[in-house]
N, C-alpha and C. Protein backbone atom coordinates (compact mmCIF):
# COMPACT_ATOMS: atom_id res chain seq x y z
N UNK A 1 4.99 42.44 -23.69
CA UNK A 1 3.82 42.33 -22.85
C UNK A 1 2.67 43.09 -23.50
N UNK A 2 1.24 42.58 -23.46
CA UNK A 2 0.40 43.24 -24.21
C UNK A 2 -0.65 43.69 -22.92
N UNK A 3 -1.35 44.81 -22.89
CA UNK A 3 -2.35 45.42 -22.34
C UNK A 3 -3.57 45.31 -23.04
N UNK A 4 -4.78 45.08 -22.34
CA UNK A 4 -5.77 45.59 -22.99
C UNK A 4 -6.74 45.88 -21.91
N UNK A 5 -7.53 47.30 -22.33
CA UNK A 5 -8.29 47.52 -20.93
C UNK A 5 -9.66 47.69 -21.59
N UNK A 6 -10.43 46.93 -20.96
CA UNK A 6 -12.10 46.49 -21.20
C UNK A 6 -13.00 47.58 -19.97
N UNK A 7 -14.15 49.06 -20.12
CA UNK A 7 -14.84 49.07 -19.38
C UNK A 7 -16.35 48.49 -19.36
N UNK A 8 -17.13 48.06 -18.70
CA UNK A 8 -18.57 47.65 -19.18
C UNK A 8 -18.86 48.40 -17.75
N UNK A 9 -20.29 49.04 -18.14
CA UNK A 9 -20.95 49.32 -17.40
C UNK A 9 -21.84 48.50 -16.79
N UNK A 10 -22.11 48.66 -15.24
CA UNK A 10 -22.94 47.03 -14.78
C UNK A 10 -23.56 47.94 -14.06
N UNK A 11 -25.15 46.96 -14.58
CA UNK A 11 -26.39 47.96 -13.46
C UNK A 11 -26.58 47.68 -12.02
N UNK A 12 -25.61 47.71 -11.07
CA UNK A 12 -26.03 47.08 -9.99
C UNK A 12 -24.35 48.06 -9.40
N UNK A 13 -24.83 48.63 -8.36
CA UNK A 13 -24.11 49.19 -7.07
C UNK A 13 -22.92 48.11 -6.82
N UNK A 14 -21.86 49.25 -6.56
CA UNK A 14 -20.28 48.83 -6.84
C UNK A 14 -19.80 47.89 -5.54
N UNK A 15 -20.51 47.47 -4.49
CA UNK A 15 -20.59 46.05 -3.53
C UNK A 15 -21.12 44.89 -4.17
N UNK A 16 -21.93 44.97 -4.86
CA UNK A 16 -22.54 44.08 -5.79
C UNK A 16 -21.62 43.42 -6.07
N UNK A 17 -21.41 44.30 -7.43
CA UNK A 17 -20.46 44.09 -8.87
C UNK A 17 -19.01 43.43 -8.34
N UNK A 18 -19.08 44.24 -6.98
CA UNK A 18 -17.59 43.61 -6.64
C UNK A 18 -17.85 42.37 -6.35
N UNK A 19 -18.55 41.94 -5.56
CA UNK A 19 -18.98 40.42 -5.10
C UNK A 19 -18.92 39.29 -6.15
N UNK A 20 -19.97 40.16 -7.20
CA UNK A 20 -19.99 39.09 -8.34
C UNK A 20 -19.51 38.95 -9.22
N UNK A 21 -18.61 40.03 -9.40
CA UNK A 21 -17.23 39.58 -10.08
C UNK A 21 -16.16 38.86 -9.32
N UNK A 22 -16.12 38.43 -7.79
CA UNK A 22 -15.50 37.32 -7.19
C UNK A 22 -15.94 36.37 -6.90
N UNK A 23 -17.38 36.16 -7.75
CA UNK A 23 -17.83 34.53 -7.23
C UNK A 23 -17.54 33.84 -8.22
N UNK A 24 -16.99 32.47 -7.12
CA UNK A 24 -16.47 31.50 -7.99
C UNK A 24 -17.78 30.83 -9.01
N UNK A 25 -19.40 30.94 -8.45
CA UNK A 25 -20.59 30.47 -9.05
C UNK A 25 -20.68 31.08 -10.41
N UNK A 26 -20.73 32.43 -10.55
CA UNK A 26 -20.61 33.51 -10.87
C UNK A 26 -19.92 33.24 -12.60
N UNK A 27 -18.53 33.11 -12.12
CA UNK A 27 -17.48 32.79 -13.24
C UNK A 27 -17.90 32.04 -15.07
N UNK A 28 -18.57 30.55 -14.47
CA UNK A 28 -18.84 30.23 -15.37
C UNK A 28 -20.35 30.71 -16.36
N UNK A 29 -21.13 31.37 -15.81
CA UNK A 29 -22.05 32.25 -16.19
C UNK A 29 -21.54 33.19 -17.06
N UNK A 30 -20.76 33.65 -17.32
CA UNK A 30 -20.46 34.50 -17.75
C UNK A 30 -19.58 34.36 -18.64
N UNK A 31 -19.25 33.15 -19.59
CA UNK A 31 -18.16 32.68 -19.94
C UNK A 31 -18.86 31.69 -20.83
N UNK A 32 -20.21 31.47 -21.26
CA UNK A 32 -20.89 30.06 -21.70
C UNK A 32 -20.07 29.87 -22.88
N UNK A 33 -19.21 31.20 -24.00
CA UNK A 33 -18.84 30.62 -25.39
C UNK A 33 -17.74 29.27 -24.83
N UNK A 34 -16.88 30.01 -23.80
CA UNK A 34 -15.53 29.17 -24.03
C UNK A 34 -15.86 27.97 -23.27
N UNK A 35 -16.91 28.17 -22.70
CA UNK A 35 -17.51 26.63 -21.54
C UNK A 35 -16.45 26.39 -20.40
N UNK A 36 -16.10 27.51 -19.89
CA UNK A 36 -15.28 27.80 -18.49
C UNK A 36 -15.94 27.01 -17.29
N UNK A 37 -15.08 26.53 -17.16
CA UNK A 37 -16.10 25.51 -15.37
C UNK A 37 -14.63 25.53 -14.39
N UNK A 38 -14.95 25.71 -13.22
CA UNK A 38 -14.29 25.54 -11.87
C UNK A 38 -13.86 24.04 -11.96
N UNK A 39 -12.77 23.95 -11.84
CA UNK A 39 -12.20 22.52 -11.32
C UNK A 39 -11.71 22.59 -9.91
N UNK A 40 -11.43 22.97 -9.29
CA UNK A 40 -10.72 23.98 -7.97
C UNK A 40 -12.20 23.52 -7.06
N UNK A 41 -11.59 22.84 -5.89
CA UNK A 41 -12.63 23.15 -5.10
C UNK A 41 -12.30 24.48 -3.90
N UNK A 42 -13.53 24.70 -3.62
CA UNK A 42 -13.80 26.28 -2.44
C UNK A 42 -14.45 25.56 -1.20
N UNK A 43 -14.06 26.43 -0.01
CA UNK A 43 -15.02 26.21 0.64
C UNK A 43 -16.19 27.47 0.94
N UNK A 44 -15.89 28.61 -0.18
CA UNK A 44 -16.76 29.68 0.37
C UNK A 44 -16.66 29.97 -1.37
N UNK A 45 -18.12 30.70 -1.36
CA UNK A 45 -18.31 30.92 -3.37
C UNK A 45 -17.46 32.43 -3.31
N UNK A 46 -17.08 33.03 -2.15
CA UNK A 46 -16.71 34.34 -2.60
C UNK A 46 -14.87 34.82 -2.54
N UNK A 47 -14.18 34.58 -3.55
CA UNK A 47 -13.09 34.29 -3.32
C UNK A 47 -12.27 35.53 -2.28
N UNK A 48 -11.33 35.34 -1.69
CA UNK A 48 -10.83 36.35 -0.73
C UNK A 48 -8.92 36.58 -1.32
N UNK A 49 -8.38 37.58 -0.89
CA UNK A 49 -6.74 37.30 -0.95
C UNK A 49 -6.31 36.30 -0.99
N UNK A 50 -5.64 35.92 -1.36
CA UNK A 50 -4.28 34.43 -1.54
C UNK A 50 -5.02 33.50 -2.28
N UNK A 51 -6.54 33.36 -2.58
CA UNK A 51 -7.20 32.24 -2.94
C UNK A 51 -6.79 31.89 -4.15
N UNK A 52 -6.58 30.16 -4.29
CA UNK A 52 -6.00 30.30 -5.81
C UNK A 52 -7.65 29.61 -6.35
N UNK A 53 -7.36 29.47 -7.66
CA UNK A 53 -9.07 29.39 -8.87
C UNK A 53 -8.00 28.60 -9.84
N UNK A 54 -8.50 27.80 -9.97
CA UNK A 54 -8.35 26.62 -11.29
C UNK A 54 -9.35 26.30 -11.97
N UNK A 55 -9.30 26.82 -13.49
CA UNK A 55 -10.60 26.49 -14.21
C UNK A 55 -10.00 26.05 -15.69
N UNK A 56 -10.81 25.35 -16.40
CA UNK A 56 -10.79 24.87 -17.83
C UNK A 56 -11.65 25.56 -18.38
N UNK A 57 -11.06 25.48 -19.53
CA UNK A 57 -11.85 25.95 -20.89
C UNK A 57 -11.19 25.78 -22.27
N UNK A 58 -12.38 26.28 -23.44
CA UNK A 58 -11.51 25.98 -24.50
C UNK A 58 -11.45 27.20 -25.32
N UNK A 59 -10.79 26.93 -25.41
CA UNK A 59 -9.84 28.39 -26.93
C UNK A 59 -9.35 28.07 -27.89
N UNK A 60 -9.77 28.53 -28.61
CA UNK A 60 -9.19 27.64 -30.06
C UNK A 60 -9.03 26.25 -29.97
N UNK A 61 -10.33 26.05 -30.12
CA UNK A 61 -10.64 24.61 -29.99
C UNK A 61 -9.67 23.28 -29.29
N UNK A 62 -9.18 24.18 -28.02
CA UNK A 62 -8.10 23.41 -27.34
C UNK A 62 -9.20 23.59 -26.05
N UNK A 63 -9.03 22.85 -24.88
CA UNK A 63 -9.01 22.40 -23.66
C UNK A 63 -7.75 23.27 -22.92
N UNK A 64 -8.01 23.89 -21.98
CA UNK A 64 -6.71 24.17 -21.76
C UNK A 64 -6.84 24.76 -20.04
N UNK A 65 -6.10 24.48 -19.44
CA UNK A 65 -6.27 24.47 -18.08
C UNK A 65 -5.36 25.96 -17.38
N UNK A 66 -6.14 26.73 -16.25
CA UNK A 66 -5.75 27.77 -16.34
C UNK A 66 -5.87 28.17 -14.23
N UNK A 67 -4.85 28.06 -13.69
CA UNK A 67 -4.82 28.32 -12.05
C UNK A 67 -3.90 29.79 -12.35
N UNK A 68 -5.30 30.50 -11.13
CA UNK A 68 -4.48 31.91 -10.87
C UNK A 68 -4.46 32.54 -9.31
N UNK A 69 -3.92 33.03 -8.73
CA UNK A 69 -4.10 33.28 -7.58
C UNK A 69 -4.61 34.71 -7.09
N UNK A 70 -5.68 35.32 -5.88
CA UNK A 70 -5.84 36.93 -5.62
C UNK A 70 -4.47 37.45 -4.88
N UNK A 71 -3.96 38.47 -5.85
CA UNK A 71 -2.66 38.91 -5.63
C UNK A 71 -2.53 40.05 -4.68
N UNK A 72 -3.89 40.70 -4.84
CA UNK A 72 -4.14 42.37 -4.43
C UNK A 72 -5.80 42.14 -4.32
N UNK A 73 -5.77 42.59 -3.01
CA UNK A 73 -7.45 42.91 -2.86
C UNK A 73 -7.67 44.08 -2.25
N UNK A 74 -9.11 45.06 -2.70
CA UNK A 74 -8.87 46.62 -1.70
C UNK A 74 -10.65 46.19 -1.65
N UNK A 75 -11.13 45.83 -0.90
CA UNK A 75 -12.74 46.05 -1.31
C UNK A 75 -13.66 47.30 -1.30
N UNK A 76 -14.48 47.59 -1.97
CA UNK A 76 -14.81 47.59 -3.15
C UNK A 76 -14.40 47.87 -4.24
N UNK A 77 -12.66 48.53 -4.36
CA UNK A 77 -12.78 49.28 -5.78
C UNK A 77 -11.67 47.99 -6.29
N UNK A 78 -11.12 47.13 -5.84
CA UNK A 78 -10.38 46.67 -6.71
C UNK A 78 -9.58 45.37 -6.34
N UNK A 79 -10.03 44.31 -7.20
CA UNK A 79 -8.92 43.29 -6.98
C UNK A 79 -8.22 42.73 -8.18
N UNK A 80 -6.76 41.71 -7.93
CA UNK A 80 -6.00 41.24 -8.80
C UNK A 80 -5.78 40.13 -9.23
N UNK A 81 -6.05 39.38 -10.31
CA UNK A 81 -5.38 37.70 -10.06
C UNK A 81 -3.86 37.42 -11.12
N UNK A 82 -3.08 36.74 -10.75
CA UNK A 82 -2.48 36.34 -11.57
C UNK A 82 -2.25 34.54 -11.80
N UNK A 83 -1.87 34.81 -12.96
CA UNK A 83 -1.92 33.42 -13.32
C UNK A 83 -0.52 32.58 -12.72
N UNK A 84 -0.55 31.22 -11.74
CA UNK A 84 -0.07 31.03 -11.33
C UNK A 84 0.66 29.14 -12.19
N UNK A 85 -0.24 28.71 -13.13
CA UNK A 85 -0.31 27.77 -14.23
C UNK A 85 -0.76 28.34 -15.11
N UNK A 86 -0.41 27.83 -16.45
CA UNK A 86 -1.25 28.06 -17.66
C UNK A 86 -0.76 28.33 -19.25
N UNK A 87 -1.58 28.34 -20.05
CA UNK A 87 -0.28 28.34 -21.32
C UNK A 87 0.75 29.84 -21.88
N UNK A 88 -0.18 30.62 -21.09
CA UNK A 88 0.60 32.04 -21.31
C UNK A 88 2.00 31.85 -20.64
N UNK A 89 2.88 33.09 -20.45
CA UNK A 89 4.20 32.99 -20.47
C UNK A 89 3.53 33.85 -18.83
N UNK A 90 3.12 34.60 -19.01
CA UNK A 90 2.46 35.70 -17.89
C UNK A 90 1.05 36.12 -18.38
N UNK A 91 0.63 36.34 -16.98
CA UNK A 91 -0.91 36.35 -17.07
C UNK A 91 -1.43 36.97 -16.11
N UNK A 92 -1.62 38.77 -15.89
CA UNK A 92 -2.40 39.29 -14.86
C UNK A 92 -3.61 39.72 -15.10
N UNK A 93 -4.72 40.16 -14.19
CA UNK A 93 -5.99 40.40 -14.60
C UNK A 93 -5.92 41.49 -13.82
N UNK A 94 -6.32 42.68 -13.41
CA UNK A 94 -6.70 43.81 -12.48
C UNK A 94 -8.17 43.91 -13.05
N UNK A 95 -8.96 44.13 -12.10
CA UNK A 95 -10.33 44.46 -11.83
C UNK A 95 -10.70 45.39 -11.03
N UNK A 96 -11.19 46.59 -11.69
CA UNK A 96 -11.34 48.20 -10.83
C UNK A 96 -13.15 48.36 -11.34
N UNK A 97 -13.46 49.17 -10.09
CA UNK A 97 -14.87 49.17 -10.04
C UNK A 97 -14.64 50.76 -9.21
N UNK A 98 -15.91 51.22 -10.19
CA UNK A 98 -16.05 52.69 -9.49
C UNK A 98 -17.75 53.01 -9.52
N UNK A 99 -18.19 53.57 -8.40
CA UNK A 99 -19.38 54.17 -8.74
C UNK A 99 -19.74 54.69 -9.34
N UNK A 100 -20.98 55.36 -10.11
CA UNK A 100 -21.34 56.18 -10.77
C UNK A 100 -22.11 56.56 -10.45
N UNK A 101 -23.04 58.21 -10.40
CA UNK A 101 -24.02 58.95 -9.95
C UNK A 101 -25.43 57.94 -9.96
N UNK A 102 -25.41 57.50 -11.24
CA UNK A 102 -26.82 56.83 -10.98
C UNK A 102 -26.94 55.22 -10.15
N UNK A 103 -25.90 55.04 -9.87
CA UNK A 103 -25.86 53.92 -8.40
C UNK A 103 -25.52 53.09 -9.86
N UNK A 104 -25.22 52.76 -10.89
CA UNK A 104 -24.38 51.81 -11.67
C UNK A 104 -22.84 51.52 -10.95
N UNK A 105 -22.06 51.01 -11.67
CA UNK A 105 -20.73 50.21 -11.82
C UNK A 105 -20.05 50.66 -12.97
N UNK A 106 -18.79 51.49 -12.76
CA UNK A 106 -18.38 51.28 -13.96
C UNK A 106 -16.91 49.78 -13.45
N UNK A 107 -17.09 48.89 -14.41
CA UNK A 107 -15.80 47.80 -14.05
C UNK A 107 -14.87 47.53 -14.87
N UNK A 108 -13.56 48.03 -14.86
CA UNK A 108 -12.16 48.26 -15.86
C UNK A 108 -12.32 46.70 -15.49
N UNK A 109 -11.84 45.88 -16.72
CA UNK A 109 -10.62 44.65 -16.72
C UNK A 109 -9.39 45.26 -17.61
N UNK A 110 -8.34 45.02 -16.51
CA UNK A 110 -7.17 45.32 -17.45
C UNK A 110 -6.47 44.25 -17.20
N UNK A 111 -6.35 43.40 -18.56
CA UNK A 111 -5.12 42.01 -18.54
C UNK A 111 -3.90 42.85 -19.40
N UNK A 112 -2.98 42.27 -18.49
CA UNK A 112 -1.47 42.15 -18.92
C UNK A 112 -1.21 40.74 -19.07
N UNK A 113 -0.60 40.46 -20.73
CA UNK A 113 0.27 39.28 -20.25
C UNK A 113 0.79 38.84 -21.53
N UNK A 114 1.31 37.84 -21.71
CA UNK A 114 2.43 37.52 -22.76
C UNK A 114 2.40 36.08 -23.22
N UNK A 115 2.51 35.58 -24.36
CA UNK A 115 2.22 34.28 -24.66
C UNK A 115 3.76 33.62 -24.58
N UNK A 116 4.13 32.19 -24.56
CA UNK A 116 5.20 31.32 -24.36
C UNK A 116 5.68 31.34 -25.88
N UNK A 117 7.29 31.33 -25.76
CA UNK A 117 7.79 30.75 -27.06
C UNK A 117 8.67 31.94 -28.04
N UNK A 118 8.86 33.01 -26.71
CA UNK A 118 9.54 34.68 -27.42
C UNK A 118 8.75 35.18 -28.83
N UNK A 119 10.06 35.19 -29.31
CA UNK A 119 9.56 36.19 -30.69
C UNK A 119 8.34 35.61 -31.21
N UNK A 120 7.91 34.11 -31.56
CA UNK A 120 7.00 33.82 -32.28
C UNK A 120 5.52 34.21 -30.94
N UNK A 121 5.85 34.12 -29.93
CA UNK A 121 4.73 34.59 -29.03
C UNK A 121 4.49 36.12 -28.89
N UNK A 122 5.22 36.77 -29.24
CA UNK A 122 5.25 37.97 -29.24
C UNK A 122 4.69 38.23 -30.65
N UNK A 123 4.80 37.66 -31.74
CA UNK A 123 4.17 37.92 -33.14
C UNK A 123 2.34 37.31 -33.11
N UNK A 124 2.36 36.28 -32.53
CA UNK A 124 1.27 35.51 -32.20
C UNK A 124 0.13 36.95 -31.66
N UNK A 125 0.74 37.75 -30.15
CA UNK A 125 0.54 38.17 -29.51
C UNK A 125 0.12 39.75 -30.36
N UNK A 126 0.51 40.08 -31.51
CA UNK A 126 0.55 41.37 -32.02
C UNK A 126 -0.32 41.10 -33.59
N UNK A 127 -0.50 39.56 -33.63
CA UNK A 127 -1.65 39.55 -34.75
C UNK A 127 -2.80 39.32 -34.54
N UNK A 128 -3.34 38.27 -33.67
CA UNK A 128 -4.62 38.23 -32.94
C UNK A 128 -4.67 38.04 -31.39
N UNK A 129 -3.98 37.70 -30.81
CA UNK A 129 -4.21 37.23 -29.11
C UNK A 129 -4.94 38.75 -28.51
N UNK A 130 -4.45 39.34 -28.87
CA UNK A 130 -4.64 40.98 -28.89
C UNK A 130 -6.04 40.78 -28.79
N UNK A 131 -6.21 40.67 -29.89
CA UNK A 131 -8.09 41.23 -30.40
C UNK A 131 -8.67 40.20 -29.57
N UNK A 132 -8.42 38.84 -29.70
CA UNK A 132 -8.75 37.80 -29.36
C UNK A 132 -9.45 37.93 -27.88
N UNK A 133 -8.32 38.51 -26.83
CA UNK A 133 -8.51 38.60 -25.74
C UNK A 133 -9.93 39.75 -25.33
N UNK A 134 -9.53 41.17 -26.18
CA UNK A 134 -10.46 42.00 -25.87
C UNK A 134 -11.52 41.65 -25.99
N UNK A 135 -11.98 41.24 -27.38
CA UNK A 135 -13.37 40.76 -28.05
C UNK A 135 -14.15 39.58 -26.67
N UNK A 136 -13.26 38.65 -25.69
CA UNK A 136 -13.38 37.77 -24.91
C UNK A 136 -13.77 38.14 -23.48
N UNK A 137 -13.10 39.56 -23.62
CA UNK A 137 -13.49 40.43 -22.36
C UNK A 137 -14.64 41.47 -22.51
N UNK A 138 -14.89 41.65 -23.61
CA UNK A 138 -15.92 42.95 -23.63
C UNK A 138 -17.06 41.77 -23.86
N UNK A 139 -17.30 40.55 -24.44
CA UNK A 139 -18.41 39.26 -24.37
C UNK A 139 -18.91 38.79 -23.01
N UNK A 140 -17.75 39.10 -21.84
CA UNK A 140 -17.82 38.21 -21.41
C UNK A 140 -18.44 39.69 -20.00
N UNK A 141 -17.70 40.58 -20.24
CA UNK A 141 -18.76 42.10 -19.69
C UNK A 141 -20.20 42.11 -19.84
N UNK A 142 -20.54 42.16 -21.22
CA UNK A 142 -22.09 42.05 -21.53
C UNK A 142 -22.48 41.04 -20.94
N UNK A 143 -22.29 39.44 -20.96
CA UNK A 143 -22.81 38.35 -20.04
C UNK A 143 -22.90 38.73 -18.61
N UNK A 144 -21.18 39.53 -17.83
CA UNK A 144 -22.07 39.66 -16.37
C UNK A 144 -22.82 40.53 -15.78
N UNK A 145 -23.24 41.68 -17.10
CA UNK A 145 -24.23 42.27 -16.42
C UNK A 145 -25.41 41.99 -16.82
N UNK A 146 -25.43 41.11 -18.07
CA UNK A 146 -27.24 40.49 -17.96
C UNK A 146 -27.33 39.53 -16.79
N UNK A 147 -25.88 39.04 -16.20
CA UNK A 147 -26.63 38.03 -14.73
C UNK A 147 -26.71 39.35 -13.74
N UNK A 148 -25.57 40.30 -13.62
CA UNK A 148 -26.25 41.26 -12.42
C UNK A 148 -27.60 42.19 -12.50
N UNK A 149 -28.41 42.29 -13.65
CA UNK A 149 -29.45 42.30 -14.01
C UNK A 149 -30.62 41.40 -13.37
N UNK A 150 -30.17 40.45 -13.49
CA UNK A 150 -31.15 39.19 -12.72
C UNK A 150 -31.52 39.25 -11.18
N UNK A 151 -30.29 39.92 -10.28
CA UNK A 151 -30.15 40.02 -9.45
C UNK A 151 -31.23 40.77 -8.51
């Protein structure tokens, strides 16, 4: 199983940040390299417990389809998704949000998870998926706080 924990600082008060790191609108904004879009319909943009999220995108120049469900919700400091489809073997996300003195956000992503196929996923997993993932999460940090910027 591989860890990697991403913080970005977001200029916008930790109700915010929490919000808009659960909108389903939200999501693909923040995501333009891999061209992430909602396939999943909602009837509310702000996802809650049990909600599952089905979205596409591409990675390595694949298409690849990805449903996860909110596993754990505490509002404001923290919610969970895991992947409930998809090409990983396992796939969790934790999302922690803490205040900071000057009314910022600080927002942990910590993914756990493991690619399909054992040892060769586990080698896969220890030469790039690794970097792959972080570099995807700290890109994709800077994108949502130039949209909570906008805000």
């Amino acid at each position: 199983m591989v860890k990697v924990r991403v913080e970005t600082i977001v200029s916008v008060p930790i109700s915010a940040c929490f919000d808009l790191a659960r909108s389903v609108s939200t999501h693909p904004l923040t995501t333009l390299k891999s061209r992430e879009r909602v396939v999943s319909k909602h009837d509310r943009d702000l996802l809650e417990l049990g909600d599952e999220l089905t979205l596409e995108a591409t990675h390595f120049r694949v298409q690849q389809r990805l449903s996860s469900k909110l596993v754990e919700f505490d509002r404001p400091t923290s919610f969970t998704d895991q992947m409930t489809k998809g090409a990983f073997k396992s796939f969790r996300h934790q999302h922690l949000f803490e205040s900071l003195l000057d009314g910022a956000t600080k927002m942990t992503d910590i993914l756990e998870f493991e690619s399909p196929l054992g040892p060769l996923g586990r080698l896969v997993d220890r030469l790039f998926m690794r970097k792959y993932m972080e570099r995807f999460i700290r890109e994709r940090g800077l994108a949502f706080n130039d949209v909570a910027g906008k805000l």
